[in-house]
PDB file of N, CA and C in Angstrom:
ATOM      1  N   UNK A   1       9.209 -18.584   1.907  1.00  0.00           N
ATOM      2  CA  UNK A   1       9.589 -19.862   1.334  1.00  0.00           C
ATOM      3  C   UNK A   1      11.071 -19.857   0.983  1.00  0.00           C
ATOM      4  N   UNK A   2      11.379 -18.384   0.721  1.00  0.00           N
ATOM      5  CA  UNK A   2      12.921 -18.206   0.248  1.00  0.00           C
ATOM      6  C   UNK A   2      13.627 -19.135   1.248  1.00  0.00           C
ATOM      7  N   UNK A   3      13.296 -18.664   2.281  1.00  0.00           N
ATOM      8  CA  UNK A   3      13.864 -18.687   3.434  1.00  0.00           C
ATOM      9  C   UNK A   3      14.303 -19.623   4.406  1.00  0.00           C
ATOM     10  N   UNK A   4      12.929 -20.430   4.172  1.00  0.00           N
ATOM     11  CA  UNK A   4      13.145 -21.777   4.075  1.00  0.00           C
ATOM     12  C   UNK A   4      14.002 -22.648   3.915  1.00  0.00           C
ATOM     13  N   UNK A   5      13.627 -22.406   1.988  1.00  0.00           N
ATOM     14  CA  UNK A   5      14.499 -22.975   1.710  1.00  0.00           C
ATOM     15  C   UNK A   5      16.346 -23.311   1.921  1.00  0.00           C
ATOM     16  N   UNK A   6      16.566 -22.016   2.170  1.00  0.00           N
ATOM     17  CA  UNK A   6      17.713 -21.706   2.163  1.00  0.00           C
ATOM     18  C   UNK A   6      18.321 -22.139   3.962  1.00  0.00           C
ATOM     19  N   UNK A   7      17.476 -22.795   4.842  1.00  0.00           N
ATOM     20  CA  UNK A   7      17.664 -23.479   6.009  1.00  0.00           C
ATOM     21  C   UNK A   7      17.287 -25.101   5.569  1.00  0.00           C
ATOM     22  N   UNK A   8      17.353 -25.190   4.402  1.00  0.00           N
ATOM     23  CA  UNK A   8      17.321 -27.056   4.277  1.00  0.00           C
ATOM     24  C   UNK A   8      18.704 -27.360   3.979  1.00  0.00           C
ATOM     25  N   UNK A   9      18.594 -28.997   4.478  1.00  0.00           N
ATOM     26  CA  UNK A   9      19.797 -29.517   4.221  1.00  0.00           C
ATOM     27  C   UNK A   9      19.651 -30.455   2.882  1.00  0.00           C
ATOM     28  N   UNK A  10      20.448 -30.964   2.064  1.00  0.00           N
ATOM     29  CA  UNK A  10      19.897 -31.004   0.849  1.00  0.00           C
ATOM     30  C   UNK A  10      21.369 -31.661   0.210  1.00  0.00           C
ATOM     31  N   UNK A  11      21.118 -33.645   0.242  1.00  0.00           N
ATOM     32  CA  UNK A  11      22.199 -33.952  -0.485  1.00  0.00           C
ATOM     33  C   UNK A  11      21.237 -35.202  -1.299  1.00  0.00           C
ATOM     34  N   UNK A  12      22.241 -35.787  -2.051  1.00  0.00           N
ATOM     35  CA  UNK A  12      21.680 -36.609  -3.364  1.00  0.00           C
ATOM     36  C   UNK A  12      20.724 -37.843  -2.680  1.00  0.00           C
ATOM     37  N   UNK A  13      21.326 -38.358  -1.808  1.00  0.00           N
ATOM     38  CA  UNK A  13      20.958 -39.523  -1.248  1.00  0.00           C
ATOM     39  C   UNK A  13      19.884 -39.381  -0.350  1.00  0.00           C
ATOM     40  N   UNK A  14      19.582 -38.396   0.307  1.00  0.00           N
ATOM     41  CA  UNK A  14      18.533 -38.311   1.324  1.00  0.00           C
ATOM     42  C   UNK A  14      17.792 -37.375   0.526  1.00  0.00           C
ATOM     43  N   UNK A  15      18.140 -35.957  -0.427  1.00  0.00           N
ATOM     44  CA  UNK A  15      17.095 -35.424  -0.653  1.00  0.00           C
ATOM     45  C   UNK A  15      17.456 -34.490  -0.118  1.00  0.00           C
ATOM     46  N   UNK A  16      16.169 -33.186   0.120  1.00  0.00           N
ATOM     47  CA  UNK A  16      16.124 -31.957   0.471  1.00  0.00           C
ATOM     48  C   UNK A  16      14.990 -32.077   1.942  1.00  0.00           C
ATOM     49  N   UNK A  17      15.636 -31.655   3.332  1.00  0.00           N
ATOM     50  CA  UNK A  17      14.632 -31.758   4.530  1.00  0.00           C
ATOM     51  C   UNK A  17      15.453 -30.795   5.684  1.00  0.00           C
ATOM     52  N   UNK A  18      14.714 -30.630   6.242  1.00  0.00           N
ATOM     53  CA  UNK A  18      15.538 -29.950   7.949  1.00  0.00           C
ATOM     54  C   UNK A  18      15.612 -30.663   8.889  1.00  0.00           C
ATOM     55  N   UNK A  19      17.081 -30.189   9.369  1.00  0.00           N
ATOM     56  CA  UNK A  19      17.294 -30.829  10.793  1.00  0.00           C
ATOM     57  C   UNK A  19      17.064 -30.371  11.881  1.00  0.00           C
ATOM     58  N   UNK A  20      15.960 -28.899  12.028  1.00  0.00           N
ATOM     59  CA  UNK A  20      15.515 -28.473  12.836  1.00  0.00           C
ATOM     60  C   UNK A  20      13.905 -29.043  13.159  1.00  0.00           C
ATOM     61  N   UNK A  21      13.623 -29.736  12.531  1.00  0.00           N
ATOM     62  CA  UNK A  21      12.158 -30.526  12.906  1.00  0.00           C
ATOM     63  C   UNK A  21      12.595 -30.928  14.919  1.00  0.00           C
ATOM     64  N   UNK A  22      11.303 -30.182  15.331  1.00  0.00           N
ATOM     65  CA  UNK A  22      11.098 -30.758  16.333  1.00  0.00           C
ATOM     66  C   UNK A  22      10.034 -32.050  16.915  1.00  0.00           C
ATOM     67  N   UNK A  23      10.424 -32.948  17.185  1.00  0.00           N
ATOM     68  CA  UNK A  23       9.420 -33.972  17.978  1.00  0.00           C
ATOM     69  C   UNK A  23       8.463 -32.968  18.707  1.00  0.00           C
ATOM     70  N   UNK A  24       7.024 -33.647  18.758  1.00  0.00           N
ATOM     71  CA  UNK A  24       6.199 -33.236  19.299  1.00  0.00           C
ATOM     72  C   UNK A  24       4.721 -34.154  19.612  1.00  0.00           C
ATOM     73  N   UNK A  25       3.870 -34.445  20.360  1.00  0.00           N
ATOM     74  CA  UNK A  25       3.348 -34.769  20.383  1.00  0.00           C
ATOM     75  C   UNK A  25       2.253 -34.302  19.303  1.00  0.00           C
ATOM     76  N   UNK A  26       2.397 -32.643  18.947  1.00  0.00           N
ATOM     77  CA  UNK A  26       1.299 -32.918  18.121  1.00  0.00           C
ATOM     78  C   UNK A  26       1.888 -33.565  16.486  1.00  0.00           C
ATOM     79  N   UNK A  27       0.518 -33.474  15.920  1.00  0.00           N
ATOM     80  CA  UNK A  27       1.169 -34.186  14.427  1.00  0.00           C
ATOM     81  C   UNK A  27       1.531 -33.399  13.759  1.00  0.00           C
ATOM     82  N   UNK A  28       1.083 -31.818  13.966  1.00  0.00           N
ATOM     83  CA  UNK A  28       1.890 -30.963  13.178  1.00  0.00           C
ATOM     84  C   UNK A  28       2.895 -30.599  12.759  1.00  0.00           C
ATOM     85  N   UNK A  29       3.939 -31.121  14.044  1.00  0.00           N
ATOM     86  CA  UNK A  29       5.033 -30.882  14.273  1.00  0.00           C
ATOM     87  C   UNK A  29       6.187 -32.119  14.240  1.00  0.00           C
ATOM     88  N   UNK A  30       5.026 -33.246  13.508  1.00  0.00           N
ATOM     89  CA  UNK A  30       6.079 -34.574  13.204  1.00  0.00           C
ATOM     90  C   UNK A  30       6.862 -34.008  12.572  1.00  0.00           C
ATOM     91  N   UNK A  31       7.869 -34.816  11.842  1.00  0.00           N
ATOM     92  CA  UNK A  31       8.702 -35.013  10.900  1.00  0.00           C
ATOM     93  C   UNK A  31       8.144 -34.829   8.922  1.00  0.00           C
ATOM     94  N   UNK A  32       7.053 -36.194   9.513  1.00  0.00           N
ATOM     95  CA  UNK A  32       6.632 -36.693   8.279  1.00  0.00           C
ATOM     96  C   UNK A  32       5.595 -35.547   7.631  1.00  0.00           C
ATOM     97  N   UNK A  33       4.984 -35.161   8.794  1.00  0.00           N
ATOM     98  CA  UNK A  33       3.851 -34.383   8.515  1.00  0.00           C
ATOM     99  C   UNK A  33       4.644 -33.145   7.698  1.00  0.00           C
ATOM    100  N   UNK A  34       5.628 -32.681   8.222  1.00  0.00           N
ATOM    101  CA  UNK A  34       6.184 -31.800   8.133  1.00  0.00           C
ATOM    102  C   UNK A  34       6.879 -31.518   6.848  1.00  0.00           C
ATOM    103  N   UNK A  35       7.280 -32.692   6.601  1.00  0.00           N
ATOM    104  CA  UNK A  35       7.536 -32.652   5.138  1.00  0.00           C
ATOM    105  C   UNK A  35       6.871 -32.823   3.840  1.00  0.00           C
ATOM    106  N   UNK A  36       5.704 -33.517   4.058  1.00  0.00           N
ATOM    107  CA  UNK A  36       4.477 -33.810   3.533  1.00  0.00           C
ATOM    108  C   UNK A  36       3.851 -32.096   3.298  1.00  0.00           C
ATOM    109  N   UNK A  37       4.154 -31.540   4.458  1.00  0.00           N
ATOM    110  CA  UNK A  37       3.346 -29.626   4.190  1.00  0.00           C
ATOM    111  C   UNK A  37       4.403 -28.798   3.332  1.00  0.00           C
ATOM    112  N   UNK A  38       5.906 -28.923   3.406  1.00  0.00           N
ATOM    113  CA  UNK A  38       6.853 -28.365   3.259  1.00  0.00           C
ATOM    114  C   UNK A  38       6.475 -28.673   0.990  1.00  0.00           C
ATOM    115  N   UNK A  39       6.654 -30.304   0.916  1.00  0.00           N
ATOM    116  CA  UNK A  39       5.914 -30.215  -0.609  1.00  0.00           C
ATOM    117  C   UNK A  39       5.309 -29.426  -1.036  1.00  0.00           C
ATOM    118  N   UNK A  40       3.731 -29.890  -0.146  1.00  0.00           N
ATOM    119  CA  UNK A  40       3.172 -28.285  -0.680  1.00  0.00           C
ATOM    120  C   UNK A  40       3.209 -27.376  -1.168  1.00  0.00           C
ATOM    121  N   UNK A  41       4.098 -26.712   0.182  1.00  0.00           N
ATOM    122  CA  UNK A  41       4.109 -24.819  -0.218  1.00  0.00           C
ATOM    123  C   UNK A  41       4.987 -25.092  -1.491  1.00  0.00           C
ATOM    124  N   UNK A  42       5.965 -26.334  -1.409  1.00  0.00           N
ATOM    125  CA  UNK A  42       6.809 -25.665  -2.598  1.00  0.00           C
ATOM    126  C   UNK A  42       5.991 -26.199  -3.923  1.00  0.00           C
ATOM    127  N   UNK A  43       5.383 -26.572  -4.136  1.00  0.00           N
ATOM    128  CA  UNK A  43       4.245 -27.068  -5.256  1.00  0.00           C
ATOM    129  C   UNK A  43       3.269 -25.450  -5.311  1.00  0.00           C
ATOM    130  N   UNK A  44       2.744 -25.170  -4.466  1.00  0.00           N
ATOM    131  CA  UNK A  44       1.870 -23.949  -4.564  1.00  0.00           C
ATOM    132  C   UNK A  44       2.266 -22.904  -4.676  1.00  0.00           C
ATOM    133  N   UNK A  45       2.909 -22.782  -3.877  1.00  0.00           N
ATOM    134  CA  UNK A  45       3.056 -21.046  -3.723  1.00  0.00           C
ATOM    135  C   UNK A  45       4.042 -21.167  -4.470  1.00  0.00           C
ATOM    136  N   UNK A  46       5.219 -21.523  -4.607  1.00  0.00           N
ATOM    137  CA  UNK A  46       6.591 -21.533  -5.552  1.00  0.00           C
ATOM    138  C   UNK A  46       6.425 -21.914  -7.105  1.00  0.00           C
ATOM    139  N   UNK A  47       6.057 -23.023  -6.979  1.00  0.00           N
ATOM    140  CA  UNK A  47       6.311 -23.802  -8.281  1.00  0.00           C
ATOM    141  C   UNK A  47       7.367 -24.216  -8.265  1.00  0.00           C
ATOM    142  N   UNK A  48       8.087 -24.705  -7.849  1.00  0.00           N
ATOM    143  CA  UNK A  48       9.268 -24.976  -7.613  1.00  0.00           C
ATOM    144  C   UNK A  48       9.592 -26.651  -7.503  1.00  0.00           C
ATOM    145  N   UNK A  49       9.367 -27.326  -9.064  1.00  0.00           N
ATOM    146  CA  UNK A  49       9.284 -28.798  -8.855  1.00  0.00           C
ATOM    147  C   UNK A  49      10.920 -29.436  -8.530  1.00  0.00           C
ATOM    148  N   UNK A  50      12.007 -29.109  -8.795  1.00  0.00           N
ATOM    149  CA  UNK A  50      12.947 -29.213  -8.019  1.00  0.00           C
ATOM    150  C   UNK A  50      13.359 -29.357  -6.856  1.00  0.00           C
ATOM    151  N   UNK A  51      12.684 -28.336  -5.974  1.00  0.00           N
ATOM    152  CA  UNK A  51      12.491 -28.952  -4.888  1.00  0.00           C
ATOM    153  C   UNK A  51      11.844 -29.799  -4.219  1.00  0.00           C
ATOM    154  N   UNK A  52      10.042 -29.769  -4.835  1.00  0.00           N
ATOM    155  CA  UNK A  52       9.482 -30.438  -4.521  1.00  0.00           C
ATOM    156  C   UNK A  52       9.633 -32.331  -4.534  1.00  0.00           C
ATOM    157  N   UNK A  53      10.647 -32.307  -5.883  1.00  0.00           N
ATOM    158  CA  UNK A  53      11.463 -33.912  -6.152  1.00  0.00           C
ATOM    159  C   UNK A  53      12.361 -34.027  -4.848  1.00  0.00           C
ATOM    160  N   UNK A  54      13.195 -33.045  -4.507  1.00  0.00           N
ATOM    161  CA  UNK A  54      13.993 -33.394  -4.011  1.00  0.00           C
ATOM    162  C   UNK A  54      13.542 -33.433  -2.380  1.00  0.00           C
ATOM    163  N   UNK A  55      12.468 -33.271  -1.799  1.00  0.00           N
ATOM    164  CA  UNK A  55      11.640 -33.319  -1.161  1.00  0.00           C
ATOM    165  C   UNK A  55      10.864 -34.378  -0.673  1.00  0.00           C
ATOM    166  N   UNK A  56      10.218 -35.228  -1.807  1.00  0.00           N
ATOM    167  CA  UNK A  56       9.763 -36.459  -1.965  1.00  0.00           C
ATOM    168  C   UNK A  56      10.572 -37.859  -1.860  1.00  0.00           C
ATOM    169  N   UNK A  57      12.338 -37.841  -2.664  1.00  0.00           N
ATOM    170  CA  UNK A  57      13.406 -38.415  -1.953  1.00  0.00           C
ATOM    171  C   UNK A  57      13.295 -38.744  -0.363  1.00  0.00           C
ATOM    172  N   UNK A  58      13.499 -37.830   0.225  1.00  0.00           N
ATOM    173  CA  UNK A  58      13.701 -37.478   1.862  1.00  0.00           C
ATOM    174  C   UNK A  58      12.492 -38.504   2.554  1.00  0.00           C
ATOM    175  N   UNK A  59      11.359 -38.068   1.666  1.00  0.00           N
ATOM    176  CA  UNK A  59      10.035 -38.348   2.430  1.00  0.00           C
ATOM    177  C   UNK A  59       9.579 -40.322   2.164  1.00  0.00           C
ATOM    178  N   UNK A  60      10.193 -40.297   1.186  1.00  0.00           N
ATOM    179  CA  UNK A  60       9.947 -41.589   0.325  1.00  0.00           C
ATOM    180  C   UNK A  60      11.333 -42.760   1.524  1.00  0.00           C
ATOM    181  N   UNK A  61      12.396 -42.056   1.715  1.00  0.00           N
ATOM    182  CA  UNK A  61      13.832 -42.836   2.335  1.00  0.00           C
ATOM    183  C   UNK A  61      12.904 -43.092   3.744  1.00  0.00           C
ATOM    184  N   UNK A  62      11.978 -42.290   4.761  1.00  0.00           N
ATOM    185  CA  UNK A  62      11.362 -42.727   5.504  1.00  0.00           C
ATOM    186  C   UNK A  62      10.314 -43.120   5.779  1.00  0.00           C
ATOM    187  N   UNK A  63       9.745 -43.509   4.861  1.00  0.00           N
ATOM    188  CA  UNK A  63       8.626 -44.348   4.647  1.00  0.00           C
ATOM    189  C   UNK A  63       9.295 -45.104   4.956  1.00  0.00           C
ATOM    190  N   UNK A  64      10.011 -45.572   3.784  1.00  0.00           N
ATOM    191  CA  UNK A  64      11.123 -47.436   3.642  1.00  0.00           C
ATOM    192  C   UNK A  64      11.512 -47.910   5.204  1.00  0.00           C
ATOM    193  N   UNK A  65      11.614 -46.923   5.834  1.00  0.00           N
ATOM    194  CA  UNK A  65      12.548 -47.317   6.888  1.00  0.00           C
ATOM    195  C   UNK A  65      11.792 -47.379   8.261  1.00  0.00           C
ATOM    196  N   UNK A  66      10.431 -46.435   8.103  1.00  0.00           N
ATOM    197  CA  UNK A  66       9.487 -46.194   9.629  1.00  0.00           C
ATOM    198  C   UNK A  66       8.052 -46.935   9.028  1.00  0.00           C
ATOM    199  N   UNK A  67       7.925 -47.586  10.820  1.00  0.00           N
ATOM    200  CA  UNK A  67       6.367 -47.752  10.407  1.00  0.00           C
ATOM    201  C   UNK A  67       5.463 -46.596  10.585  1.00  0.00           C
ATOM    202  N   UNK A  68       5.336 -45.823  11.345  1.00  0.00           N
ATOM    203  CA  UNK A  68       4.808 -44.901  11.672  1.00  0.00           C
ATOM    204  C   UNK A  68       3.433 -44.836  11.743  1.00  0.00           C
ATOM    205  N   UNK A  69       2.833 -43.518  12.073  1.00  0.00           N
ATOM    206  CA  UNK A  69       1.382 -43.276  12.504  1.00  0.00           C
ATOM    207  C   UNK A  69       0.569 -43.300  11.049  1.00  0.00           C
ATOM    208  N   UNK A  70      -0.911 -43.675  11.443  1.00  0.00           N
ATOM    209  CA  UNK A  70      -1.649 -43.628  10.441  1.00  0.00           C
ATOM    210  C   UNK A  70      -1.807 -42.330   9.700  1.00  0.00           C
ATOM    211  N   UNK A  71      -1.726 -41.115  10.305  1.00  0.00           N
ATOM    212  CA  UNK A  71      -1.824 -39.680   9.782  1.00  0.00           C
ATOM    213  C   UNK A  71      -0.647 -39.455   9.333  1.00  0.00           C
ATOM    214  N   UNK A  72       0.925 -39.901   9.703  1.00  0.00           N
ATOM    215  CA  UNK A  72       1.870 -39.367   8.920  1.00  0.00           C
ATOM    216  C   UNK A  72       1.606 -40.331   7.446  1.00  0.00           C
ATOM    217  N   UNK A  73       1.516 -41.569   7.506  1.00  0.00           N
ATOM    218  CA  UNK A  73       0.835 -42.604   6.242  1.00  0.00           C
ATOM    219  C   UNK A  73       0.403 -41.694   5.389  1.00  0.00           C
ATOM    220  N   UNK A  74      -0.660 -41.463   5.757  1.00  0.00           N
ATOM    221  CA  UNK A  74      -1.852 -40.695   4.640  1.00  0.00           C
ATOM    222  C   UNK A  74      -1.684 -39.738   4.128  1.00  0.00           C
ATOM    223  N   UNK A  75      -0.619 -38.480   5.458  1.00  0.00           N
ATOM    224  CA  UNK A  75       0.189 -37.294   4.622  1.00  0.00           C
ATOM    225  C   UNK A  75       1.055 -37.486   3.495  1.00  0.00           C
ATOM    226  N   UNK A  76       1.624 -38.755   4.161  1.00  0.00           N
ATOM    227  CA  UNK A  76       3.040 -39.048   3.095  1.00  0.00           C
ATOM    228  C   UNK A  76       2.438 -39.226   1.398  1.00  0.00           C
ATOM    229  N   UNK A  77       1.712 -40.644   1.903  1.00  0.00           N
ATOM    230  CA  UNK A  77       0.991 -40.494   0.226  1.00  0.00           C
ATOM    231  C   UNK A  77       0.283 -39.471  -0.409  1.00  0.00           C
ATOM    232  N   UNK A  78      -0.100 -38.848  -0.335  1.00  0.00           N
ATOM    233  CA  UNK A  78      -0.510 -37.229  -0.740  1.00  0.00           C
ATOM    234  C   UNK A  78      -0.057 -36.611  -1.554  1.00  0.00           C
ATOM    235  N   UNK A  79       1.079 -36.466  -0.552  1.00  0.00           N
ATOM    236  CA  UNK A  79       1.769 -35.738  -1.064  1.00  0.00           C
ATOM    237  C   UNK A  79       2.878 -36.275  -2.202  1.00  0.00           C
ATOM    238  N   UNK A  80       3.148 -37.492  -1.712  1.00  0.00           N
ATOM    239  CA  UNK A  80       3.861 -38.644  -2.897  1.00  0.00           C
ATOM    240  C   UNK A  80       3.112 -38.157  -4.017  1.00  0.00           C
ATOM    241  N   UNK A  81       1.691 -38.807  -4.450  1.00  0.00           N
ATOM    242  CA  UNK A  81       0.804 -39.343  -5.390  1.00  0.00           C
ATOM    243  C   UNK A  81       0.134 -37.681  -6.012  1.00  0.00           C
ATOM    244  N   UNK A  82       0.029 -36.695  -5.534  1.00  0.00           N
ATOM    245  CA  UNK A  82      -0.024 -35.640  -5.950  1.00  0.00           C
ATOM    246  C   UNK A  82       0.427 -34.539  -6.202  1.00  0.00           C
ATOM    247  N   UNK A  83       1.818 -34.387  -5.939  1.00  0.00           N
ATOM    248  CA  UNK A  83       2.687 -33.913  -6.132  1.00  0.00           C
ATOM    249  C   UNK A  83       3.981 -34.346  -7.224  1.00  0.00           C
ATOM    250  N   UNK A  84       4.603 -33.299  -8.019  1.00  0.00           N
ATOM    251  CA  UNK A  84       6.044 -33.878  -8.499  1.00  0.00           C
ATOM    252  C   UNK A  84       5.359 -34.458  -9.646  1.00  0.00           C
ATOM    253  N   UNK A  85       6.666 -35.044 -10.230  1.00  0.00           N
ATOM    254  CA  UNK A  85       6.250 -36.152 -11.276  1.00  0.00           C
ATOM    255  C   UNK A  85       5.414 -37.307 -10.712  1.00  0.00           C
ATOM    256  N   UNK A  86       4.633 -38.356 -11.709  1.00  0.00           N
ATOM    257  CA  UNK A  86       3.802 -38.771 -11.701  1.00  0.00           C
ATOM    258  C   UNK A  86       4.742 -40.180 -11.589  1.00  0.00           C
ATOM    259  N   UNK A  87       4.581 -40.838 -10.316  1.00  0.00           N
ATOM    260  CA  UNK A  87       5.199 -42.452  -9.614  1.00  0.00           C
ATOM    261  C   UNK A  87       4.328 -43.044 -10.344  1.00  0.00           C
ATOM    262  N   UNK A  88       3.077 -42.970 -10.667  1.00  0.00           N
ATOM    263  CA  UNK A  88       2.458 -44.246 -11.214  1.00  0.00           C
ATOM    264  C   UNK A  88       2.681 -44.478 -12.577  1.00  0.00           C
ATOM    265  N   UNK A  89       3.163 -43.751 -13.269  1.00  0.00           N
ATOM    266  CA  UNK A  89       2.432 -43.560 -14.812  1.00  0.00           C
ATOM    267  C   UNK A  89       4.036 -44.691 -15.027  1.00  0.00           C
ATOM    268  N   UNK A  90       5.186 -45.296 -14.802  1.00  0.00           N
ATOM    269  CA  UNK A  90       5.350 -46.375 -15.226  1.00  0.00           C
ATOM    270  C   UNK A  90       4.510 -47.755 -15.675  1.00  0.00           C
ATOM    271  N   UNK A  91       5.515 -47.937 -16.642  1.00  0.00           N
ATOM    272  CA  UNK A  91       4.857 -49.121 -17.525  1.00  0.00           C
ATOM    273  C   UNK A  91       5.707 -50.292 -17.130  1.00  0.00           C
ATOM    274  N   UNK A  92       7.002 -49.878 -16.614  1.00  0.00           N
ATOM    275  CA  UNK A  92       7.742 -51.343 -16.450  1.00  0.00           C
ATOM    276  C   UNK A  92       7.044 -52.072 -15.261  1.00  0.00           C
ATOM    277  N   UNK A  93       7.206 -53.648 -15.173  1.00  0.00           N
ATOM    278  CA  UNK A  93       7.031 -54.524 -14.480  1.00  0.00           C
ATOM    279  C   UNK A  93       7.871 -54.795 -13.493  1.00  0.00           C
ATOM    280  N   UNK A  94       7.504 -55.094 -12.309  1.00  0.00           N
ATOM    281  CA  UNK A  94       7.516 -55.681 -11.000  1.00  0.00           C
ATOM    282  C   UNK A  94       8.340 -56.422 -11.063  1.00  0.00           C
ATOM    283  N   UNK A  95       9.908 -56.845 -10.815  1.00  0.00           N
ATOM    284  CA  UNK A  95      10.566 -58.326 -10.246  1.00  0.00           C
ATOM    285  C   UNK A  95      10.820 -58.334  -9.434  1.00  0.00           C
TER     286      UNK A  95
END
C-alpha cells in the first residue's frame, strides 16, 4: 500500500488517483472501479482516512462529469457512502 501510495498523483483540486490506470474492457481495470478498490485498501488495511478523503475528491470530480456504467455507479457509491467522513449526516438545506 506504501507503495502505492507513493505512485499517486495527488493535488487539491482533483484529489489523490493514478495516471497509470489502464482502459480495459474488463471492469476491474476501469478507472472508477479502480478507485472505488484503491478507498478500500486505504480504509482497511491502512487506516489511512487522509487518503481515503483525498481519494473520494478524485472519485466524486468523475461522477460530476461521466455518465458511465452501471457497475462503476454502484462501486462509486460504496465507496462514497461507506467510506471517509459521513456525506449524509449534513443538516444544511438544498438551494
Amino acid at each position: 500500500m506504501k507503495s502505492i501510495k507513493e505512485r499517486s498523483v495527488s493535488n487539491e483540486e482533483m484529489g489523490m488517483f493514478w495516471r497509470e490506470t489502464e482502459l480495459s474492457w474488463w471492469w476491474y481495470r476501469a478507472p472508477i472501479e479502480t478507485q472505488a478498490l484503491m478507498i478500500e485498501a486505504f480504509d482497511e488495511v491502512m487506516g489511512d482516512l487522509p487518503a481515503v478523503e483525498e481519494c473520494r475528491v478524485w472519485l466524486l470530480k468523475q461522477k460530476q462529469t461521466q455518465d458511465g456504467r452501471p457497475q462503476a455507479t454502484a462501486d462509486a457509491v460504496y465507496s462514497l457512502l461507506l467510506r471517509g467522513k459521513d456525506i449524509l449526516s449534513s443538516e444544511a438545506l438544498c438551494k
